[in-house]
C-alpha atoms as a PDB file:
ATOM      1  CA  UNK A   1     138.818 105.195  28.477  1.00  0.00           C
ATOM      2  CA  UNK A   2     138.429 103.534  32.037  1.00  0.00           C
ATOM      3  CA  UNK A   3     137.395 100.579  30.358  1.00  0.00           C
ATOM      4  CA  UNK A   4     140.215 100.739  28.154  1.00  0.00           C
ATOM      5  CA  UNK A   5     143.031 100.897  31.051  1.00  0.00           C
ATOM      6  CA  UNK A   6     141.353  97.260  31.526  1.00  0.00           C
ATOM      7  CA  UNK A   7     143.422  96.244  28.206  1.00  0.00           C
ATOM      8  CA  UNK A   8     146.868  97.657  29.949  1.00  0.00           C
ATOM      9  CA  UNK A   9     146.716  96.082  33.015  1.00  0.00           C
ATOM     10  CA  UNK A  10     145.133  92.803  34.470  1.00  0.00           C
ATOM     11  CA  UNK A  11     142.147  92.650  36.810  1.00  0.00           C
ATOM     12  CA  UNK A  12     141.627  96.106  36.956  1.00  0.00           C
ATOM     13  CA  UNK A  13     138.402  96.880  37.773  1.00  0.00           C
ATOM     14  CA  UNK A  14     136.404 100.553  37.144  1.00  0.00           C
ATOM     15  CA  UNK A  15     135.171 101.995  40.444  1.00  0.00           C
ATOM     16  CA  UNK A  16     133.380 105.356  41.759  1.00  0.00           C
ATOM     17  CA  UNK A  17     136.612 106.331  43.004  1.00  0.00           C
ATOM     18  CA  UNK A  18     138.662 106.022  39.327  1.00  0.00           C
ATOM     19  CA  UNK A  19     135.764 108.044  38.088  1.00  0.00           C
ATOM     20  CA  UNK A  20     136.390 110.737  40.234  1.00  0.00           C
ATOM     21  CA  UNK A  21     140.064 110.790  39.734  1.00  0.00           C
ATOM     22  CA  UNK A  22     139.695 111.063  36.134  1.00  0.00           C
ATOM     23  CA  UNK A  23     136.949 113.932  36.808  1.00  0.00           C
ATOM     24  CA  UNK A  24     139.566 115.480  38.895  1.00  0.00           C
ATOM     25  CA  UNK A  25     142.136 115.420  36.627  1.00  0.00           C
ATOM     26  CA  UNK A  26     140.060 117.024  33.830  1.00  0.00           C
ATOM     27  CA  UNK A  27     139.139 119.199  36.055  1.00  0.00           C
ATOM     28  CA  UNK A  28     142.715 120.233  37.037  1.00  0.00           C
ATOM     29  CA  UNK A  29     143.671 119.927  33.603  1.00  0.00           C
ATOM     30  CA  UNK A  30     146.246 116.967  33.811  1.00  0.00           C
ATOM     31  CA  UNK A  31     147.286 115.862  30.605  1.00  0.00           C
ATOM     32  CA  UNK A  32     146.030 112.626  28.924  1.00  0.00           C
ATOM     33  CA  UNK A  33     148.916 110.512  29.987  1.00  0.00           C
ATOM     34  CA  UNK A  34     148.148 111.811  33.934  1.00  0.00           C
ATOM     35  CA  UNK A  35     144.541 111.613  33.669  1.00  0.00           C
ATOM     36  CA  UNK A  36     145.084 107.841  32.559  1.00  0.00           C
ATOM     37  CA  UNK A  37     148.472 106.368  32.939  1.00  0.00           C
ATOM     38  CA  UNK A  38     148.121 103.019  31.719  1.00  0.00           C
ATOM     39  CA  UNK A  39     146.997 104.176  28.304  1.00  0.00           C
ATOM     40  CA  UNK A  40     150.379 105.057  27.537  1.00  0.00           C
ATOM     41  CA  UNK A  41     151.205 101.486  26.206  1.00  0.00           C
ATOM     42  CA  UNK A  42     148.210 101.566  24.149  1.00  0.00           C
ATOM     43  CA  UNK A  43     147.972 102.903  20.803  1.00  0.00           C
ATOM     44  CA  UNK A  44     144.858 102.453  17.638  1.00  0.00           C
ATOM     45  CA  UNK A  45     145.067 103.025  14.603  1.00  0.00           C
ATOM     46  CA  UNK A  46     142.505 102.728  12.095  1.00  0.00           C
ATOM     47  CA  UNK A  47     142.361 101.618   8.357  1.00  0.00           C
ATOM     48  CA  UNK A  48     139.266 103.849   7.127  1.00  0.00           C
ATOM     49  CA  UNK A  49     137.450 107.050   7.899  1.00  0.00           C
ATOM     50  CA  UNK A  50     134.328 106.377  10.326  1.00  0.00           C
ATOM     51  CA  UNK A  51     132.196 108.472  12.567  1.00  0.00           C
ATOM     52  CA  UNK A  52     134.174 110.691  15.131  1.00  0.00           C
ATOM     53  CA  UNK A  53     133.561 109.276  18.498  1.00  0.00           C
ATOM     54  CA  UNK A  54     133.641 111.493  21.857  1.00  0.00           C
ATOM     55  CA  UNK A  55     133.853 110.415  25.108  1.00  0.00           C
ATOM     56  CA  UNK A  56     132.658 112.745  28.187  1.00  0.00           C
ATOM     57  CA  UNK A  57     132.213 111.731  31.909  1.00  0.00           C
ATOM     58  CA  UNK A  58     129.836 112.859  33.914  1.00  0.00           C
ATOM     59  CA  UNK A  59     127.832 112.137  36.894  1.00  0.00           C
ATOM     60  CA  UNK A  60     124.838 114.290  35.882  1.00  0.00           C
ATOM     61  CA  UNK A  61     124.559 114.008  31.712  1.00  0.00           C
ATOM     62  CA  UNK A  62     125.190 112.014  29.051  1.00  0.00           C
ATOM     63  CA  UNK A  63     123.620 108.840  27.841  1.00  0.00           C
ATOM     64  CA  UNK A  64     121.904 106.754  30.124  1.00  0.00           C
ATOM     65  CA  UNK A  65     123.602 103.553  31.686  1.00  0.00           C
ATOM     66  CA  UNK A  66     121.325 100.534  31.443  1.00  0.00           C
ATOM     67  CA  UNK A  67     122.004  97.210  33.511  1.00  0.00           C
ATOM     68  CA  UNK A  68     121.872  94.284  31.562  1.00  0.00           C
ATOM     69  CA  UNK A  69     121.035  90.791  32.199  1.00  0.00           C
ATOM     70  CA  UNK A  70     124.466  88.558  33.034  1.00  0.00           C
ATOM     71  CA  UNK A  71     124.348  86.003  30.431  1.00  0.00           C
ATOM     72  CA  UNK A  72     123.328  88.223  27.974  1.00  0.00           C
ATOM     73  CA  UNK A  73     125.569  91.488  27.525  1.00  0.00           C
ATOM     74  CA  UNK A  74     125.288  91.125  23.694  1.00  0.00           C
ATOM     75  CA  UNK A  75     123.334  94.953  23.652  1.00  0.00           C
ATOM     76  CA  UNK A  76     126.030  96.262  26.026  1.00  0.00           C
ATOM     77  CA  UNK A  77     129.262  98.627  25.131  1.00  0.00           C
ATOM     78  CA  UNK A  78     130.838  98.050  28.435  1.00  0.00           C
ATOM     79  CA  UNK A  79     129.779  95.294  31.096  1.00  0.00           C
ATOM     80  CA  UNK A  80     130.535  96.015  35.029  1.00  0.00           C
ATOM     81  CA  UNK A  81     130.467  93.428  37.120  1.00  0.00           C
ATOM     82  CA  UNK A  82     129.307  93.867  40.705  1.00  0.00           C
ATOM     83  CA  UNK A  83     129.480  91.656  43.424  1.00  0.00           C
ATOM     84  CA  UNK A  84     125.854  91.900  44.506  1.00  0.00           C
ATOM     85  CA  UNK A  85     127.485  90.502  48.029  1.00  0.00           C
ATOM     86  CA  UNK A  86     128.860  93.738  48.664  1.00  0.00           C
ATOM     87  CA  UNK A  87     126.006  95.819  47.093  1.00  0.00           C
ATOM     88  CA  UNK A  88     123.320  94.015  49.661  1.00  0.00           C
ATOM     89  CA  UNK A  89     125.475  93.168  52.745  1.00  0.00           C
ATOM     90  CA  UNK A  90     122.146  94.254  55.457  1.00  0.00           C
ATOM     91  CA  UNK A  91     120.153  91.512  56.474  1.00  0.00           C
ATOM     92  CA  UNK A  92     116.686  92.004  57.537  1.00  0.00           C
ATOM     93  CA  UNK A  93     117.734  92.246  61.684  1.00  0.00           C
ATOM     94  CA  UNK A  94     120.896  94.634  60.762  1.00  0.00           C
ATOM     95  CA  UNK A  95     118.543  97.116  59.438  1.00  0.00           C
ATOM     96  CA  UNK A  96     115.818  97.164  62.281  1.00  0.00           C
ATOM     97  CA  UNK A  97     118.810  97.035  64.525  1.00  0.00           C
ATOM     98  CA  UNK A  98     120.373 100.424  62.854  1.00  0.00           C
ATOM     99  CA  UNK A  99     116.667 101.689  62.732  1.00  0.00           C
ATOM    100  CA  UNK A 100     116.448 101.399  66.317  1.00  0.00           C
ATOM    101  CA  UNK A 101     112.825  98.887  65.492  1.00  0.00           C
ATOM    102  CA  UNK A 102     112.286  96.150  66.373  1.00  0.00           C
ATOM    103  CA  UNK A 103     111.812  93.559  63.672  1.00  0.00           C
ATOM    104  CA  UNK A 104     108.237  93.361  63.316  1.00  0.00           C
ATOM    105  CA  UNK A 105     108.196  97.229  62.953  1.00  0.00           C
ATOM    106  CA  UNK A 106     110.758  97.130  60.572  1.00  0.00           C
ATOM    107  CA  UNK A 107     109.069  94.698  58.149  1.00  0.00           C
ATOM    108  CA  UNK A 108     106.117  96.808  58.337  1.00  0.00           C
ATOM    109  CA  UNK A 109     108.047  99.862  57.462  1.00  0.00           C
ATOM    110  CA  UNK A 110     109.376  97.720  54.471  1.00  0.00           C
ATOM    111  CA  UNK A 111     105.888  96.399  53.047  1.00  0.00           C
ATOM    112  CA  UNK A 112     104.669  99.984  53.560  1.00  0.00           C
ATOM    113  CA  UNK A 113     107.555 101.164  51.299  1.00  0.00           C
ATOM    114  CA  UNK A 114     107.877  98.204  48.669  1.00  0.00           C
ATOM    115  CA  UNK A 115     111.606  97.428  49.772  1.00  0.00           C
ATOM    116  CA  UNK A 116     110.752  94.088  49.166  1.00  0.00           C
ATOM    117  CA  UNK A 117     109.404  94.405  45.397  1.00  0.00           C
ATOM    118  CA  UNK A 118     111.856  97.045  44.440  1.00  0.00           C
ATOM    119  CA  UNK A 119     115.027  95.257  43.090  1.00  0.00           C
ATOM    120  CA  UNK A 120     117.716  98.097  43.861  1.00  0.00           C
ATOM    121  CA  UNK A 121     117.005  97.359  47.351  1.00  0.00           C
ATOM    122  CA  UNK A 122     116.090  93.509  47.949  1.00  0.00           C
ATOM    123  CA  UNK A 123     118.243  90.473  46.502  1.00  0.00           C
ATOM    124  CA  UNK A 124     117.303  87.161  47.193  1.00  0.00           C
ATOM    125  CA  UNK A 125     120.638  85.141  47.116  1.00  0.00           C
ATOM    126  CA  UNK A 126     119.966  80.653  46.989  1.00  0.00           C
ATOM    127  CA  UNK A 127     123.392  79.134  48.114  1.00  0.00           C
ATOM    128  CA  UNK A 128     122.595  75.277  47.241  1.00  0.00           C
ATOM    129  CA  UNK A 129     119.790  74.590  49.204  1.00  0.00           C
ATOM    130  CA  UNK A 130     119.938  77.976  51.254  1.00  0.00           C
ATOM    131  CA  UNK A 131     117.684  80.881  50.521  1.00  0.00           C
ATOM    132  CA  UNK A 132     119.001  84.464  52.410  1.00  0.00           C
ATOM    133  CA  UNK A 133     117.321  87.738  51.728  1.00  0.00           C
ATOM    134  CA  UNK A 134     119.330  90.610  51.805  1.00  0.00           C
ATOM    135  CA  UNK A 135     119.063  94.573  51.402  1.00  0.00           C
ATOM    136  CA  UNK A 136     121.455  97.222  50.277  1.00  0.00           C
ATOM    137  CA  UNK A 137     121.955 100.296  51.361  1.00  0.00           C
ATOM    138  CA  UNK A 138     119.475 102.139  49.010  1.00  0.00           C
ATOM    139  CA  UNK A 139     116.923 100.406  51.173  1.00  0.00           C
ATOM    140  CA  UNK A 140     118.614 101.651  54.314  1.00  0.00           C
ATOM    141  CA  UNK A 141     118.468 104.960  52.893  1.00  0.00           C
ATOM    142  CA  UNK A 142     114.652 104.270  52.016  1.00  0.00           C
ATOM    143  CA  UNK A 143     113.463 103.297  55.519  1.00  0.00           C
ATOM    144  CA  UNK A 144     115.747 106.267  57.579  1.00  0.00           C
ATOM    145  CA  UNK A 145     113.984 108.607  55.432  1.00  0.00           C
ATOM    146  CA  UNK A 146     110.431 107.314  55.848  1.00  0.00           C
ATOM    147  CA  UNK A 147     111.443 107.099  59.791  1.00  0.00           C
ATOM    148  CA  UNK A 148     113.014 110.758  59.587  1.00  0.00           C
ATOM    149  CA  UNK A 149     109.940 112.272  57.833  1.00  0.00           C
ATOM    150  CA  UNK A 150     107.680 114.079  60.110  1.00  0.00           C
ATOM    151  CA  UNK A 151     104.812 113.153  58.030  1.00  0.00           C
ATOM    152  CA  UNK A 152     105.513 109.076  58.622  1.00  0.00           C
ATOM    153  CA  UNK A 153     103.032 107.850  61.407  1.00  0.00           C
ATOM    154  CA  UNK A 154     104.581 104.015  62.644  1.00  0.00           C
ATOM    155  CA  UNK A 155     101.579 103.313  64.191  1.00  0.00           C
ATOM    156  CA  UNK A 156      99.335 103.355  60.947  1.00  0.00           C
ATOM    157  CA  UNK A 157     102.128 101.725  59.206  1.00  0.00           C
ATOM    158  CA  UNK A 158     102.464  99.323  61.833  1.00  0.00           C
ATOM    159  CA  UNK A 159      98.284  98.841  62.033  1.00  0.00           C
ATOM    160  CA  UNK A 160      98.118  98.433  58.183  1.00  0.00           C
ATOM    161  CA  UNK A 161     101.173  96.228  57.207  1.00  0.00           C
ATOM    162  CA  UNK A 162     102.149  94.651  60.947  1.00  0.00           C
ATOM    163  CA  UNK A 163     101.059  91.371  61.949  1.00  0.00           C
ATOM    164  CA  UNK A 164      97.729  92.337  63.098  1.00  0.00           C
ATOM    165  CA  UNK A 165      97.124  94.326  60.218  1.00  0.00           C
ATOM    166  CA  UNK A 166      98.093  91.404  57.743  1.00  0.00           C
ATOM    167  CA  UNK A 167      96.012  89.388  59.711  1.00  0.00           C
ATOM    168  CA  UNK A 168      93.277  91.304  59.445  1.00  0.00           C
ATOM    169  CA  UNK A 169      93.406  91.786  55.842  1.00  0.00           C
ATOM    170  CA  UNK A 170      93.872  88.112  54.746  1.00  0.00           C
ATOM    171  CA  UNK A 171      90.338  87.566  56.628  1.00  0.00           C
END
């Protein structure tokens, strides 16, 4: 029904935060007109009996949400798109920098973890002939947890995927 309020009103866009205010309003037991306000200028009607449909929000259940490729949404019900400016907005020196490593360190602690490889937390953006690498805050998350856990030795991290490490293991 998010989606629908799309239909009501121009460039509006579904967000975290209109979930939760239609989760609170369930919750609180607001009416449908409260819950979604826009929908009140939208009506359906249909010509034929067909499967019941039911809609339920939820952070926790429910079908899964798949992302799908840009060009192709054909297999989607709903498309959101997200400005994957915003979603990876840390560049490679913002993290070390909130880390408290240096750089070098840093990119050890990332090869150690993956970050690089793992696509929720690396983008690679080419702006004409310019190529930036950038990381959201999932690998923020990723890297303050390795550096949090007791269990995380830097030093072997920093002996297996730092420079001298690398070196040593291209020989």
């Amino acid at each position: 029904m998010l989606a629908m309020e799309g239909h009501a009103a121009e460039d509006v866009k579904v967000s975290e935060r209109d979930v939760n205010r239609v989760e609170k309003g369930i919750r609180d037991g607001k009416g449908l007109s409260d819950v979604f306000p826009r929908l009140t200028t939208i009506s359906a009607t249909t010509a034929a009996d067909g499967p019941s449909v039911t809609v339920h929000f939820t952070k926790k259940k429910g079908a899964p949400v798949h992302f799908v490729a840009a060009d192709d949404p054909s297999e989607a019900a709903a498309v959101r798109e997200v400005d994957l400016q915003k979603k990876f907005h840390w560049t490679a020196t913002d993290l070390a920098e909130k880390l408290e490593l240096t750089g070098p360190r840093a990119t050890a602690l990332r090869r150690h973890l993956g970050v690089d490889e793992d696509p929720t937390c690396m983008h690679g953006f080419d702006f004409g002939g310019m190529k930036m690498t950038r990381y959201s805050d999932n690998a923020l998350t990723r890297m303050r947890e390795a550096i949090d856990d007791p269990a995380t030795d830097m030093d072997a991290i920093w002996a297996e995927h730092g420079f001298g490490g690398r070196r040593a293991s291209s020989t």
